[in-house]
PDB file of N, CA and C in Angstrom:
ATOM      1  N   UNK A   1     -73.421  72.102   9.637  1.00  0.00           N
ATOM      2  CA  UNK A   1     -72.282  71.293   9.239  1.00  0.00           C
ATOM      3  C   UNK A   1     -71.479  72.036   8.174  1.00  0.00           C
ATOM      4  N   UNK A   2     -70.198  71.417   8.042  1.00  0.00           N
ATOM      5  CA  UNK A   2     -69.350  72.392   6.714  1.00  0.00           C
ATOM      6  C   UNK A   2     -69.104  71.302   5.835  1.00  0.00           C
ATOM      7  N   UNK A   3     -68.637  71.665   4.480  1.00  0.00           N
ATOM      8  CA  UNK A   3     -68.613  71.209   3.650  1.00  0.00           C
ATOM      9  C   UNK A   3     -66.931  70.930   3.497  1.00  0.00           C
ATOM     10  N   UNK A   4     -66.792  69.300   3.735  1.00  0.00           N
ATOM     11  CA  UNK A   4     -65.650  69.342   3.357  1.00  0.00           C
ATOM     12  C   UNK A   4     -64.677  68.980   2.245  1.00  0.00           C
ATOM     13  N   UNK A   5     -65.571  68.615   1.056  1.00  0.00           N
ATOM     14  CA  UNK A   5     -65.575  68.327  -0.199  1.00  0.00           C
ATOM     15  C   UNK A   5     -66.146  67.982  -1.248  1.00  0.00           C
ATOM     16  N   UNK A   6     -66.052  67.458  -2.320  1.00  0.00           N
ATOM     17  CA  UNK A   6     -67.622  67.475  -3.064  1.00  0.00           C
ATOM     18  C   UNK A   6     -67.212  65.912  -4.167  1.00  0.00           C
ATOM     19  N   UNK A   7     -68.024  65.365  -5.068  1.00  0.00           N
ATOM     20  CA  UNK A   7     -67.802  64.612  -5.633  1.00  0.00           C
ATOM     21  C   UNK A   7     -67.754  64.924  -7.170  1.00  0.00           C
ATOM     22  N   UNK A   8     -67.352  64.756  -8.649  1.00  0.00           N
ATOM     23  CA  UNK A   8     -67.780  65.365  -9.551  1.00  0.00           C
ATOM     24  C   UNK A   8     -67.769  64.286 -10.484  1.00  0.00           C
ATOM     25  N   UNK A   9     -68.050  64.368 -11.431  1.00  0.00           N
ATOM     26  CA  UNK A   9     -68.024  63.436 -12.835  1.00  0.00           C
ATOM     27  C   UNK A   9     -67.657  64.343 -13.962  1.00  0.00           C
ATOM     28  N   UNK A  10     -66.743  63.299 -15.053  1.00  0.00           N
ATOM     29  CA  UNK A  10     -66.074  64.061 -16.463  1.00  0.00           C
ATOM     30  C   UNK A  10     -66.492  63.387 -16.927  1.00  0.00           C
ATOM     31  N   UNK A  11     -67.263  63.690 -18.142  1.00  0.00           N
ATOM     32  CA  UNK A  11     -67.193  62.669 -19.298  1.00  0.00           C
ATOM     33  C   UNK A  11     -66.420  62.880 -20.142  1.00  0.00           C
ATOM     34  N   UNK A  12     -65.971  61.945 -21.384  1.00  0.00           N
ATOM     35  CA  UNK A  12     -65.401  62.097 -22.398  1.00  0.00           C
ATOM     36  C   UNK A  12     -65.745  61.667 -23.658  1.00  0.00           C
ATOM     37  N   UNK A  13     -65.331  61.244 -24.523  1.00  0.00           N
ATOM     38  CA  UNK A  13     -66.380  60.341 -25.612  1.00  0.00           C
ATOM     39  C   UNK A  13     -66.731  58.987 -25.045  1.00  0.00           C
ATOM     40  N   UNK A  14     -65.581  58.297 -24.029  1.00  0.00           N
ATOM     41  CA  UNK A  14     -65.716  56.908 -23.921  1.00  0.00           C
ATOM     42  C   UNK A  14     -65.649  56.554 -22.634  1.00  0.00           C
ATOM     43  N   UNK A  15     -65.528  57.506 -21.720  1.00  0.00           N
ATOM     44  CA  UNK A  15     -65.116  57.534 -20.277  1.00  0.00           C
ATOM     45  C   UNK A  15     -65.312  58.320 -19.408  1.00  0.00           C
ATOM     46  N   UNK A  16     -66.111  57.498 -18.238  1.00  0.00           N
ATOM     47  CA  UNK A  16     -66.224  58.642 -17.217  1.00  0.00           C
ATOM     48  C   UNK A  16     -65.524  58.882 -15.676  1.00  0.00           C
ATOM     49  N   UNK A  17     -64.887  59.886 -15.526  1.00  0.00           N
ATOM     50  CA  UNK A  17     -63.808  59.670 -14.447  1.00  0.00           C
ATOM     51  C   UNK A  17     -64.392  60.950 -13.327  1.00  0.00           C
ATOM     52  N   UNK A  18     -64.661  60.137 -12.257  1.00  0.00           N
ATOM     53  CA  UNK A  18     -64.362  60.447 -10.985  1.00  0.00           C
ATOM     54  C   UNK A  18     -63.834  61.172  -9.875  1.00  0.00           C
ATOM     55  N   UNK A  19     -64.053  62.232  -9.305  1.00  0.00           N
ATOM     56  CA  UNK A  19     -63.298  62.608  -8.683  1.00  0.00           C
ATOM     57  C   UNK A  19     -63.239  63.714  -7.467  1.00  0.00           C
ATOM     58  N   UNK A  20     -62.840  63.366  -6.158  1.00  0.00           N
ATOM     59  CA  UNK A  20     -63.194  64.085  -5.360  1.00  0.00           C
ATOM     60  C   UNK A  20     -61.945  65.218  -4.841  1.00  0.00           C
ATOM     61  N   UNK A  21     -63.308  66.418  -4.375  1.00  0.00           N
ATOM     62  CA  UNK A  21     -61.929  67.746  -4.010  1.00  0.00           C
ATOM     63  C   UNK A  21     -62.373  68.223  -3.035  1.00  0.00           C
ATOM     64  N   UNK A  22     -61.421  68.205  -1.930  1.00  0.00           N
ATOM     65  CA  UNK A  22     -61.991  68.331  -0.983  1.00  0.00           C
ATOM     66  C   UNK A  22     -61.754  70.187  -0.517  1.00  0.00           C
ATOM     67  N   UNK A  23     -62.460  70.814   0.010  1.00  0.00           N
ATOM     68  CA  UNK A  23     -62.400  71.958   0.378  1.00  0.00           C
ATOM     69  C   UNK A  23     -62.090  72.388   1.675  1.00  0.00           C
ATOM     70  N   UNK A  24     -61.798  71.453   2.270  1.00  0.00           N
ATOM     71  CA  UNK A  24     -61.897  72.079   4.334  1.00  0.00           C
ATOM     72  C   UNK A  24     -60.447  72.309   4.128  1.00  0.00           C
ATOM     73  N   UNK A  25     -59.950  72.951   4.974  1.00  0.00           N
ATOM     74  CA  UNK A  25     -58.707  72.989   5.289  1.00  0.00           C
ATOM     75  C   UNK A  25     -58.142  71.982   6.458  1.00  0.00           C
ATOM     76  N   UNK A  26     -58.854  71.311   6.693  1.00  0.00           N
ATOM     77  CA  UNK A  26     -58.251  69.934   7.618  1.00  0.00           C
ATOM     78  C   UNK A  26     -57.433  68.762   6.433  1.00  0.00           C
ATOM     79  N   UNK A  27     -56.978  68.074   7.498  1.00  0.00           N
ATOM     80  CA  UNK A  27     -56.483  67.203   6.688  1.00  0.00           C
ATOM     81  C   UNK A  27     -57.090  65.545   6.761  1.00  0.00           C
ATOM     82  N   UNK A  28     -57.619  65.229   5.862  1.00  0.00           N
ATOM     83  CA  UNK A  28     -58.654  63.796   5.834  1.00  0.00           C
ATOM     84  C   UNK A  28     -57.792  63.034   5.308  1.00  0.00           C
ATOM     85  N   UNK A  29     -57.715  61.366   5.535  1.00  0.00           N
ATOM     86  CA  UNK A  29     -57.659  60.611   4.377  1.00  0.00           C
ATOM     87  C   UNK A  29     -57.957  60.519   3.365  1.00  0.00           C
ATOM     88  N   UNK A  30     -57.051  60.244   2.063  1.00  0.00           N
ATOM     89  CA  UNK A  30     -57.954  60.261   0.775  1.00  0.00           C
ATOM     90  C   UNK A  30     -58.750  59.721   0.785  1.00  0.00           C
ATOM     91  N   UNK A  31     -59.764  60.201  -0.080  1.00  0.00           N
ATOM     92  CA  UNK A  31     -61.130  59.306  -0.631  1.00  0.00           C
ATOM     93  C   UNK A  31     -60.811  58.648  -1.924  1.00  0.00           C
ATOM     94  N   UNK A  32     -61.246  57.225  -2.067  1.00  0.00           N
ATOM     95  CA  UNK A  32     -60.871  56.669  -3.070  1.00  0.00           C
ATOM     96  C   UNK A  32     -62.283  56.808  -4.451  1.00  0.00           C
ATOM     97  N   UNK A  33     -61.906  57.669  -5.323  1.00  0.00           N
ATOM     98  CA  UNK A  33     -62.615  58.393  -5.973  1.00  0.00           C
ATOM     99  C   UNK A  33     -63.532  57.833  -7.073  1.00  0.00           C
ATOM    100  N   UNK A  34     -62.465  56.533  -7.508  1.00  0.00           N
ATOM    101  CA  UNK A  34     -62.701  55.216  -8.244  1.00  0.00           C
ATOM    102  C   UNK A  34     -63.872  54.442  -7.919  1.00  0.00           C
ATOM    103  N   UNK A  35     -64.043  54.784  -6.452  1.00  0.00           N
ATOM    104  CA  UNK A  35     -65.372  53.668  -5.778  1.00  0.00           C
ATOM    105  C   UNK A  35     -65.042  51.695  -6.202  1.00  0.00           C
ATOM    106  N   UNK A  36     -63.569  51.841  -6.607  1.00  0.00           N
ATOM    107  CA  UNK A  36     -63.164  50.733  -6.773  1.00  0.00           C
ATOM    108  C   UNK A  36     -63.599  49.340  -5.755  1.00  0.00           C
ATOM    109  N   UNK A  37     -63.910  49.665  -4.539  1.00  0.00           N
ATOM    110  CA  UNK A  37     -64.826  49.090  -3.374  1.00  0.00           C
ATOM    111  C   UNK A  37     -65.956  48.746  -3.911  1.00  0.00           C
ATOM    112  N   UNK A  38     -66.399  49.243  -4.622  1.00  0.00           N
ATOM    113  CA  UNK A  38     -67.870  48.690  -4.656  1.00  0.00           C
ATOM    114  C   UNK A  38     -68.019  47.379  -5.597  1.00  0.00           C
ATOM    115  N   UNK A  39     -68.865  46.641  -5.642  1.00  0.00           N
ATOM    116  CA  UNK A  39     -69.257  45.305  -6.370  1.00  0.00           C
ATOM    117  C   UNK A  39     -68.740  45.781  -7.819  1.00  0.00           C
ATOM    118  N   UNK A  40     -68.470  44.694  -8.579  1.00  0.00           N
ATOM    119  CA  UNK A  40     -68.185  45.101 -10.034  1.00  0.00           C
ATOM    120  C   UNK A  40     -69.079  45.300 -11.131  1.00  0.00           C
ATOM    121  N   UNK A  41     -69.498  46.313 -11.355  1.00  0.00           N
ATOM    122  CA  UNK A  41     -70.024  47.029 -12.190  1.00  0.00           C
ATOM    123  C   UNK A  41     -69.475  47.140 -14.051  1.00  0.00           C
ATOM    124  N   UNK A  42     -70.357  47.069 -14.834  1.00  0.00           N
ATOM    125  CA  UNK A  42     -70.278  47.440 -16.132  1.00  0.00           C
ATOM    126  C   UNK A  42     -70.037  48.991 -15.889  1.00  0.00           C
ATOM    127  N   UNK A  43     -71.192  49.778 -15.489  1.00  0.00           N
ATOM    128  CA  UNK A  43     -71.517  50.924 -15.486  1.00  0.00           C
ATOM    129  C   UNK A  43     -71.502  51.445 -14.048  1.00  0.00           C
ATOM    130  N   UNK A  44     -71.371  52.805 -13.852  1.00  0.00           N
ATOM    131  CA  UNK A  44     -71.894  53.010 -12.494  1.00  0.00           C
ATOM    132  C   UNK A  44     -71.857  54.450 -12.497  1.00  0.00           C
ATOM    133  N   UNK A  45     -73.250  55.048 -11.925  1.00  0.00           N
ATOM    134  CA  UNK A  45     -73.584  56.415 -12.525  1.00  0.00           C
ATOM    135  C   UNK A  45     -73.816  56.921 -11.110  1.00  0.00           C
ATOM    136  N   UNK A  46     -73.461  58.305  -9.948  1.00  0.00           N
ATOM    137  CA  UNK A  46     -73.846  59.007  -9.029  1.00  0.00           C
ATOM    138  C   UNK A  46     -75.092  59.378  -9.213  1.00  0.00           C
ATOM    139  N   UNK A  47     -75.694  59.083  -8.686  1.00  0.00           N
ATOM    140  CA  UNK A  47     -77.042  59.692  -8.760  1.00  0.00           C
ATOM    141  C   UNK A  47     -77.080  60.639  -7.685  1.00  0.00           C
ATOM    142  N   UNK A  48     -77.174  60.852  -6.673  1.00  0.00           N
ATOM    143  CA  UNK A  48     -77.550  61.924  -5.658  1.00  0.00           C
ATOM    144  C   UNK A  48     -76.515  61.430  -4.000  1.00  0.00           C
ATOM    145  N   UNK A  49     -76.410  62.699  -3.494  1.00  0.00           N
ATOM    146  CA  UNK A  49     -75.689  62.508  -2.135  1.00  0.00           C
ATOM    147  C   UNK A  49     -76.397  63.350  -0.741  1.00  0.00           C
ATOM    148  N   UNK A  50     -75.830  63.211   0.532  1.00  0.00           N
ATOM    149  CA  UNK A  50     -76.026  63.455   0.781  1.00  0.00           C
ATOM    150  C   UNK A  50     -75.636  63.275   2.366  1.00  0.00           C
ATOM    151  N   UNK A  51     -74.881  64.443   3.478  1.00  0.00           N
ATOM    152  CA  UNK A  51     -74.094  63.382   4.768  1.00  0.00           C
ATOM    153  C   UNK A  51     -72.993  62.666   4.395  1.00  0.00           C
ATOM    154  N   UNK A  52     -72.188  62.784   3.417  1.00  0.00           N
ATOM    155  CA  UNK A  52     -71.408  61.758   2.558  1.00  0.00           C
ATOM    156  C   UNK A  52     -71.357  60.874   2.266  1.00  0.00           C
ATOM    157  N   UNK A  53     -73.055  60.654   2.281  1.00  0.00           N
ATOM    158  CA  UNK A  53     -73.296  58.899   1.679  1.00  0.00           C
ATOM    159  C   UNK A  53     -73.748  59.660   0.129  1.00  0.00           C
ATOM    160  N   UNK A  54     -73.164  58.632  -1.025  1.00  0.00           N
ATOM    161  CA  UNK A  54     -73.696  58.735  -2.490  1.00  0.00           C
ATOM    162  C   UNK A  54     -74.510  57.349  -2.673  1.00  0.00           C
ATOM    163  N   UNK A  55     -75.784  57.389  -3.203  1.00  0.00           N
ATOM    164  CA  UNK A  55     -76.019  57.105  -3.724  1.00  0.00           C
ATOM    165  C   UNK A  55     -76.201  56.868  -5.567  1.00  0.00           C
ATOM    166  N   UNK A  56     -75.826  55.413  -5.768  1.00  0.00           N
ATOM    167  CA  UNK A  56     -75.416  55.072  -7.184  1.00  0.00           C
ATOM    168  C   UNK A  56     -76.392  53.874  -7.910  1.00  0.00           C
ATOM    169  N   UNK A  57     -75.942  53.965  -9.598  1.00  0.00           N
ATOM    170  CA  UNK A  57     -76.781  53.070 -10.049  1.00  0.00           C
ATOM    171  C   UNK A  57     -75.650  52.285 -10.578  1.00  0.00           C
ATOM    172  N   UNK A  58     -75.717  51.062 -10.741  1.00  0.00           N
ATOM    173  CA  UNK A  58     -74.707  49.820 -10.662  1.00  0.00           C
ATOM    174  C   UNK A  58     -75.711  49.125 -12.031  1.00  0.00           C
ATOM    175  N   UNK A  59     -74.804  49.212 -13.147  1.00  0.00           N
ATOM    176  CA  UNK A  59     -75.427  47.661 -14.030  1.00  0.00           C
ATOM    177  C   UNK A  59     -74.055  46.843 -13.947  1.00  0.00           C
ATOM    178  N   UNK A  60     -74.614  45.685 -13.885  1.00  0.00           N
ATOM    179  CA  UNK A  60     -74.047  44.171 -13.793  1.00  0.00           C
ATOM    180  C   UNK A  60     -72.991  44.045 -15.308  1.00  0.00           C
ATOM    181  N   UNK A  61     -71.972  43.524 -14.876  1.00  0.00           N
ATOM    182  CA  UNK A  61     -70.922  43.031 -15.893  1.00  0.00           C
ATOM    183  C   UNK A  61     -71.255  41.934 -16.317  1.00  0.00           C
ATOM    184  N   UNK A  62     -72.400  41.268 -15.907  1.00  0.00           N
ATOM    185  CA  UNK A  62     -72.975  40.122 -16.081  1.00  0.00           C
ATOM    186  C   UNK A  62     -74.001  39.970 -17.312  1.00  0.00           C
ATOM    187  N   UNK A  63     -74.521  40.949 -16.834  1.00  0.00           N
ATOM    188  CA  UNK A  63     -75.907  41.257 -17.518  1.00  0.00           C
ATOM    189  C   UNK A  63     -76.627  42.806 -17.646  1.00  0.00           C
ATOM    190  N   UNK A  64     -75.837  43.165 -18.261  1.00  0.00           N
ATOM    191  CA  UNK A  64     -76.361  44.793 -18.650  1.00  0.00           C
ATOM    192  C   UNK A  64     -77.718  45.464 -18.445  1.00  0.00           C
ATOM    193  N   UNK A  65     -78.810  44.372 -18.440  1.00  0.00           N
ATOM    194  CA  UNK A  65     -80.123  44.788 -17.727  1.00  0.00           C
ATOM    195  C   UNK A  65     -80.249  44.407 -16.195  1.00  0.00           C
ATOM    196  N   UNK A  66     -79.446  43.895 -15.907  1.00  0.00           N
ATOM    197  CA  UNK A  66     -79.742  44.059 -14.573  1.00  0.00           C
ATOM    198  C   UNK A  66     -78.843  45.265 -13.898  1.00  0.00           C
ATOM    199  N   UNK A  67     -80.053  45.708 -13.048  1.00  0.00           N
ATOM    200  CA  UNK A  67     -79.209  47.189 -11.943  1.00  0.00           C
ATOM    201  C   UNK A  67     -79.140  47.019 -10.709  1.00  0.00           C
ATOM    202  N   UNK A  68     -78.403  47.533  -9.601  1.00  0.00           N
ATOM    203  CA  UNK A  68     -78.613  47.731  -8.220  1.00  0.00           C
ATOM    204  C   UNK A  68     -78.355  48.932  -8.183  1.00  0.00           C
ATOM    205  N   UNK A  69     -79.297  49.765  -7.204  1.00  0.00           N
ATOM    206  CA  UNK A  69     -78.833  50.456  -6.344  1.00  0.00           C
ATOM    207  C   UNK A  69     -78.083  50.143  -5.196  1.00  0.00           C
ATOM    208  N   UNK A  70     -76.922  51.277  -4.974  1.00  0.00           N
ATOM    209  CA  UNK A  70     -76.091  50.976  -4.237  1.00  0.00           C
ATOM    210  C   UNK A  70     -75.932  51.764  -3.214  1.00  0.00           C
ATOM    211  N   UNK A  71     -75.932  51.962  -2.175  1.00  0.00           N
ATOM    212  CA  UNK A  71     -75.465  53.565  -1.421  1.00  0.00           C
ATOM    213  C   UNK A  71     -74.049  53.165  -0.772  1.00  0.00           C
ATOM    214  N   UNK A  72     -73.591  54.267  -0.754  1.00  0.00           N
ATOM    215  CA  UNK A  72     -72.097  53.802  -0.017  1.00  0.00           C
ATOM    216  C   UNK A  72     -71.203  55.131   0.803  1.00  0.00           C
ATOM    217  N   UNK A  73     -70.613  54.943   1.485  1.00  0.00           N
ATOM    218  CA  UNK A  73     -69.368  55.661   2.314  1.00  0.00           C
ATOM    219  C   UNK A  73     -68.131  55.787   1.782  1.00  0.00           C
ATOM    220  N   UNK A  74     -67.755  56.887   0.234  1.00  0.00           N
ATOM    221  CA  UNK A  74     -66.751  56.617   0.435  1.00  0.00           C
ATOM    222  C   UNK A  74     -66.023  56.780   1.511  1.00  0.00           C
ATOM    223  N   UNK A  75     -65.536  57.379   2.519  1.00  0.00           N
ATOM    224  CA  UNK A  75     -64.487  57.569   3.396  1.00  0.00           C
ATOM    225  C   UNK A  75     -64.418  56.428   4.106  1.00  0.00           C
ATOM    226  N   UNK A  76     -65.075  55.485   4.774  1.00  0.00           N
ATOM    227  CA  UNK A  76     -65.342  54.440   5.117  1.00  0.00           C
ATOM    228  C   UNK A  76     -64.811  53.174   4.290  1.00  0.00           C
ATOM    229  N   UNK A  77     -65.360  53.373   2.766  1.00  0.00           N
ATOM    230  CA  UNK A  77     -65.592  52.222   1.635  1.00  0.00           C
ATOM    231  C   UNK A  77     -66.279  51.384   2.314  1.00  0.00           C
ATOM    232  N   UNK A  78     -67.611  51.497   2.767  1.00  0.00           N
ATOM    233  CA  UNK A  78     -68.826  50.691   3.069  1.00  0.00           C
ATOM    234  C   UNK A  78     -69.769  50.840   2.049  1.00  0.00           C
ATOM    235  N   UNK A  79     -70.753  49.733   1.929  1.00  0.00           N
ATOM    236  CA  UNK A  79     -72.109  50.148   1.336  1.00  0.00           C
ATOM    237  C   UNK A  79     -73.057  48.929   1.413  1.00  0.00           C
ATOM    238  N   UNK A  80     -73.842  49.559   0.610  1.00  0.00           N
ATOM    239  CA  UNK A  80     -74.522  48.056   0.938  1.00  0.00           C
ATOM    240  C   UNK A  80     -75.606  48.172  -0.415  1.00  0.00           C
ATOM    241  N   UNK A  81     -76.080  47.022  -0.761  1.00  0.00           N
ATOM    242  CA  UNK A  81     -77.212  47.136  -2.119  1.00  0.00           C
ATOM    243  C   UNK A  81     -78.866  47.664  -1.476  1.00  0.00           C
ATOM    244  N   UNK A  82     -79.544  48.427  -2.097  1.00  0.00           N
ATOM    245  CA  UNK A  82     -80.782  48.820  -1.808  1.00  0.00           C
ATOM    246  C   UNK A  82     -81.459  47.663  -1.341  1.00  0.00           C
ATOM    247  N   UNK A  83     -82.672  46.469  -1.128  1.00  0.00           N
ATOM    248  CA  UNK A  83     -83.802  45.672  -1.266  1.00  0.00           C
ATOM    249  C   UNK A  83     -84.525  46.445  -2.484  1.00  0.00           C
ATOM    250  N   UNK A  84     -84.327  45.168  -3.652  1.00  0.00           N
ATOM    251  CA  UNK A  84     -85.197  45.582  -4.395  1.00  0.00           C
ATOM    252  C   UNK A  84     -87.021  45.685  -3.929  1.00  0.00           C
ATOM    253  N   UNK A  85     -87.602  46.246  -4.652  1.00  0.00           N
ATOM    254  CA  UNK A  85     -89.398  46.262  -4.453  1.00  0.00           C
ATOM    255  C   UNK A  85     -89.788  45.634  -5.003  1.00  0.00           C
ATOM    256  N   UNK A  86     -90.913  44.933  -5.483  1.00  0.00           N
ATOM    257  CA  UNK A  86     -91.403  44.474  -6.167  1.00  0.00           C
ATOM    258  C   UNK A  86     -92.846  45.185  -6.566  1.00  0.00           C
TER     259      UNK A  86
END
C-alpha cells in the first residue's frame, strides 16, 4: 500500500492542534483534522493508527475521569466507542 498522508500533533503551552498532510499526489477530499465528528470531548489525545483508522483517548466534558476509547475514520468521519472490559 502507499502512504497517502500522515496525522501530526503541536503542542503549545495551552493547546493542541491537529493536523493532516497528505503526501500522494492524487487528489482526496479534505480530512477534517479537528476530528470535530467525534463525541464531545474535554480532551482528546491520538494514540496510535493504522489503515487510516486512529485510534484515540476521549475524556468526558462531563466528567474528567471518565475516558473512552474511540477509533475512527477520519476520511469517512465514522467511529465508534471501544466496549469497555471489566
Amino acid at each position: 500500500s502507499t502512504l497517502a498522508g500522515f496525522f501530526f500533533e503541536t503542542w503549545d503551552t495551552k493547546k493542541v492542534s491537529r493536523r493532516y498532510q497528505s503526501v500522494s499526489g492524487n487528489w482526496r477530499p479534505p480530512i477534517n483534522s479537528s476530528l470535530s465528528f467525534l463525541p464531545r470531548c474535554e480532551k482528546l489525545h491520538i494514540l496510535d493508527c493504522c489503515n487510516g483508522l486512529l485510534l484515540c483517548k476521549c475524556w468526558q466534558d462531563t466528567d474528567r475521569k471518565i475516558l473512552d476509547y474511540v477509533v475512527c475514520n477520519p476520511a469517512t468521519e465514522k467511529w465508534v466507542v471501544v466496549p469497555a472490559t471489566n
